[in-house]
Protein backbone atom coordinates (compact mmCIF):
# COMPACT_ATOMS: atom_id res chain seq x y z
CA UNK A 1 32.58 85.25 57.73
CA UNK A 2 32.83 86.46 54.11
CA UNK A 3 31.21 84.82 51.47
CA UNK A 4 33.95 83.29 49.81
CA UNK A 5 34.51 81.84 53.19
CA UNK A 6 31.32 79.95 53.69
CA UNK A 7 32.09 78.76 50.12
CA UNK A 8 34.86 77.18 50.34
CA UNK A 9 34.04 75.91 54.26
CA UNK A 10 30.74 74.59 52.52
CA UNK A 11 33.17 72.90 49.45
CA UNK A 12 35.93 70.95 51.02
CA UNK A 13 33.13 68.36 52.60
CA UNK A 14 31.80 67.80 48.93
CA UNK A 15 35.22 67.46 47.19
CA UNK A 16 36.64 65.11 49.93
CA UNK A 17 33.92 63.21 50.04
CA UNK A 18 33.74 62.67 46.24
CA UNK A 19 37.23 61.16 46.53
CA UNK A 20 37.47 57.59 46.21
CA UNK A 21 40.29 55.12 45.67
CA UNK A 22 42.16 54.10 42.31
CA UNK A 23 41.58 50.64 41.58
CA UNK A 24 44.71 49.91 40.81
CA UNK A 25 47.43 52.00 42.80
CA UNK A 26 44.82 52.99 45.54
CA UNK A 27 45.84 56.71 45.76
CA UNK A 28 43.14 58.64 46.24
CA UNK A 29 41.68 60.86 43.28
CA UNK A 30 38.88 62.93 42.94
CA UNK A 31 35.83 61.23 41.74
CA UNK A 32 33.18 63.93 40.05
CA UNK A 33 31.60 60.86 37.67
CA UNK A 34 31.58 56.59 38.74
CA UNK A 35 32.97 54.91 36.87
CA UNK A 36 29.56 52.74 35.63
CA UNK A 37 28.36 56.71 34.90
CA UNK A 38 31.39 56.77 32.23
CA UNK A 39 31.47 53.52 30.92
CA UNK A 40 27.67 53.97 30.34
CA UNK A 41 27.96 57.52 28.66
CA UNK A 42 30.93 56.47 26.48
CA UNK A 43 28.81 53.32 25.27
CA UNK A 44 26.32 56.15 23.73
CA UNK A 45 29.10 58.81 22.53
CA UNK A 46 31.17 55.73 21.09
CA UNK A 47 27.72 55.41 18.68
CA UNK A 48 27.08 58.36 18.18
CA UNK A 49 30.78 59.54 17.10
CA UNK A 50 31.28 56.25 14.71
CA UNK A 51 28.11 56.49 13.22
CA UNK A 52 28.90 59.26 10.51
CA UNK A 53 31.37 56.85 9.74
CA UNK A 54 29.73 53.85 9.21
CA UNK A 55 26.71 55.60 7.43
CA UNK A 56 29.47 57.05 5.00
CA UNK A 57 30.45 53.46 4.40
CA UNK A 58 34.07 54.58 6.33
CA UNK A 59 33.77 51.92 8.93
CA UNK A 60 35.59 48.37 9.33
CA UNK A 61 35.58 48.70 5.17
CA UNK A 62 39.26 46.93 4.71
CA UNK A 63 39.03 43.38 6.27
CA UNK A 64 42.83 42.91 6.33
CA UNK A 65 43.66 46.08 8.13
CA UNK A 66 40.80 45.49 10.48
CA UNK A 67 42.18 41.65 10.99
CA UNK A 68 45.54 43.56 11.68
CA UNK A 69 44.12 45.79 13.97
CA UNK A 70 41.83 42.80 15.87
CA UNK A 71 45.41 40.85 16.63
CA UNK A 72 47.39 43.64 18.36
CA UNK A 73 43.82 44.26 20.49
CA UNK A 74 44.01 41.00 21.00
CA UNK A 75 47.43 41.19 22.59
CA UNK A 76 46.53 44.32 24.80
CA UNK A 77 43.54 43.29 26.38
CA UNK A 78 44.33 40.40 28.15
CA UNK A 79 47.09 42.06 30.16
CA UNK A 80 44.53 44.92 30.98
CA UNK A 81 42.40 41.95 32.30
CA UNK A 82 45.09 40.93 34.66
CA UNK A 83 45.46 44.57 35.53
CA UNK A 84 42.41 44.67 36.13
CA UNK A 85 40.44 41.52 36.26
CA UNK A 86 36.65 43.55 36.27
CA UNK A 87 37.79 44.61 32.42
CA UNK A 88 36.81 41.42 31.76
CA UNK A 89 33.29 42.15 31.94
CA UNK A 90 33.70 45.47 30.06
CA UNK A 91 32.16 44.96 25.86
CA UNK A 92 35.64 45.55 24.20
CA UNK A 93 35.06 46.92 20.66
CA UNK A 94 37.49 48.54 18.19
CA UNK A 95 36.38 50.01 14.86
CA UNK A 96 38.61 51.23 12.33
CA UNK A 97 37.81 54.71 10.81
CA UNK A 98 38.92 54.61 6.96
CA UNK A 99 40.36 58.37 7.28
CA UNK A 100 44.09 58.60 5.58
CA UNK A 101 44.61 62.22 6.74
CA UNK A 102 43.96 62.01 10.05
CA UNK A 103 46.98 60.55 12.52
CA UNK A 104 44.91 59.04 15.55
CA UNK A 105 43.66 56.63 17.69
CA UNK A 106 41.74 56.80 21.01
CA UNK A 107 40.00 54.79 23.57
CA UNK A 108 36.81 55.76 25.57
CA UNK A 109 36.06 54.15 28.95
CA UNK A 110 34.48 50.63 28.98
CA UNK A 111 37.02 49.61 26.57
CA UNK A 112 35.83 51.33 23.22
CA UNK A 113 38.37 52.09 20.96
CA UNK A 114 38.86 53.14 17.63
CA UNK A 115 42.06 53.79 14.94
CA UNK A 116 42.07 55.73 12.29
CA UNK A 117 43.51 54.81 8.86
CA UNK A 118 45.77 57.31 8.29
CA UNK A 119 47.82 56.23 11.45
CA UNK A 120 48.47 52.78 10.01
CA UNK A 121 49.19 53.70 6.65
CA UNK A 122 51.34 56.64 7.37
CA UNK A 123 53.13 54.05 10.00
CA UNK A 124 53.87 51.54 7.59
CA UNK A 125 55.08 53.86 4.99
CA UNK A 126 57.94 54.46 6.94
């Protein structure tokens, strides 16, 4: 047997058995990190990435638009609850990032989230 051989006869037990089930659909899908591994490294990189931010004073710094931004949350999470009803345990948190140039918004796992300004102001100029 060549050595790509044993390789691959020695990988198919590892990737199959680092499958696991979606919560939700139930297809299977291939599982390299749990999902308490994520949610627990995305608590960290969630700090560490919004910290520049708030240290710069560019964090949660316009209480209106972060009221704004706390009400539409508000209207998305529940129905990721019923989705999912173990979300409910998860420490939802969104910031908003007072950066007008940039067009973004994104969500790590555990339910950290964060919007930039320049996505909400270049939205409503429209």
């Amino acid at each position: 047997m060549k050595l790509g051989q044993v390789f691959l006869t020695a990988l198919i037990p590892l990737v199959v058995g680092a499958c696991a089930s979606t919560p939700v659909t139930g297809r299977k899908q291939l599982m390299l990190v749990s999902e308490d591994s994520a949610i627990a490294a995305s608590k960290q990189a969630y700090q560490e990435m919004l910290a520049p931010y708030a240290q710069k004073g560019r964090l949660n710094n316009d209480p209106a638009l972060e009221a704004r931004v706390e009400r539409i949350t508000a209207r998305l999470i529940p129905p990721a609850v019923d989705y999912r009803p173990e979300t409910a345990q998860w420490d939802w948190q969104i910031n908003v990032i007072d950066d007008p140039e940039t067009l973004n918004a994104w969500a790590m796992a555990g339910g950290k989230m964060a919007i930039y300004t320049g996505i909400v102001r270049k939205r409503t100029q429209r």
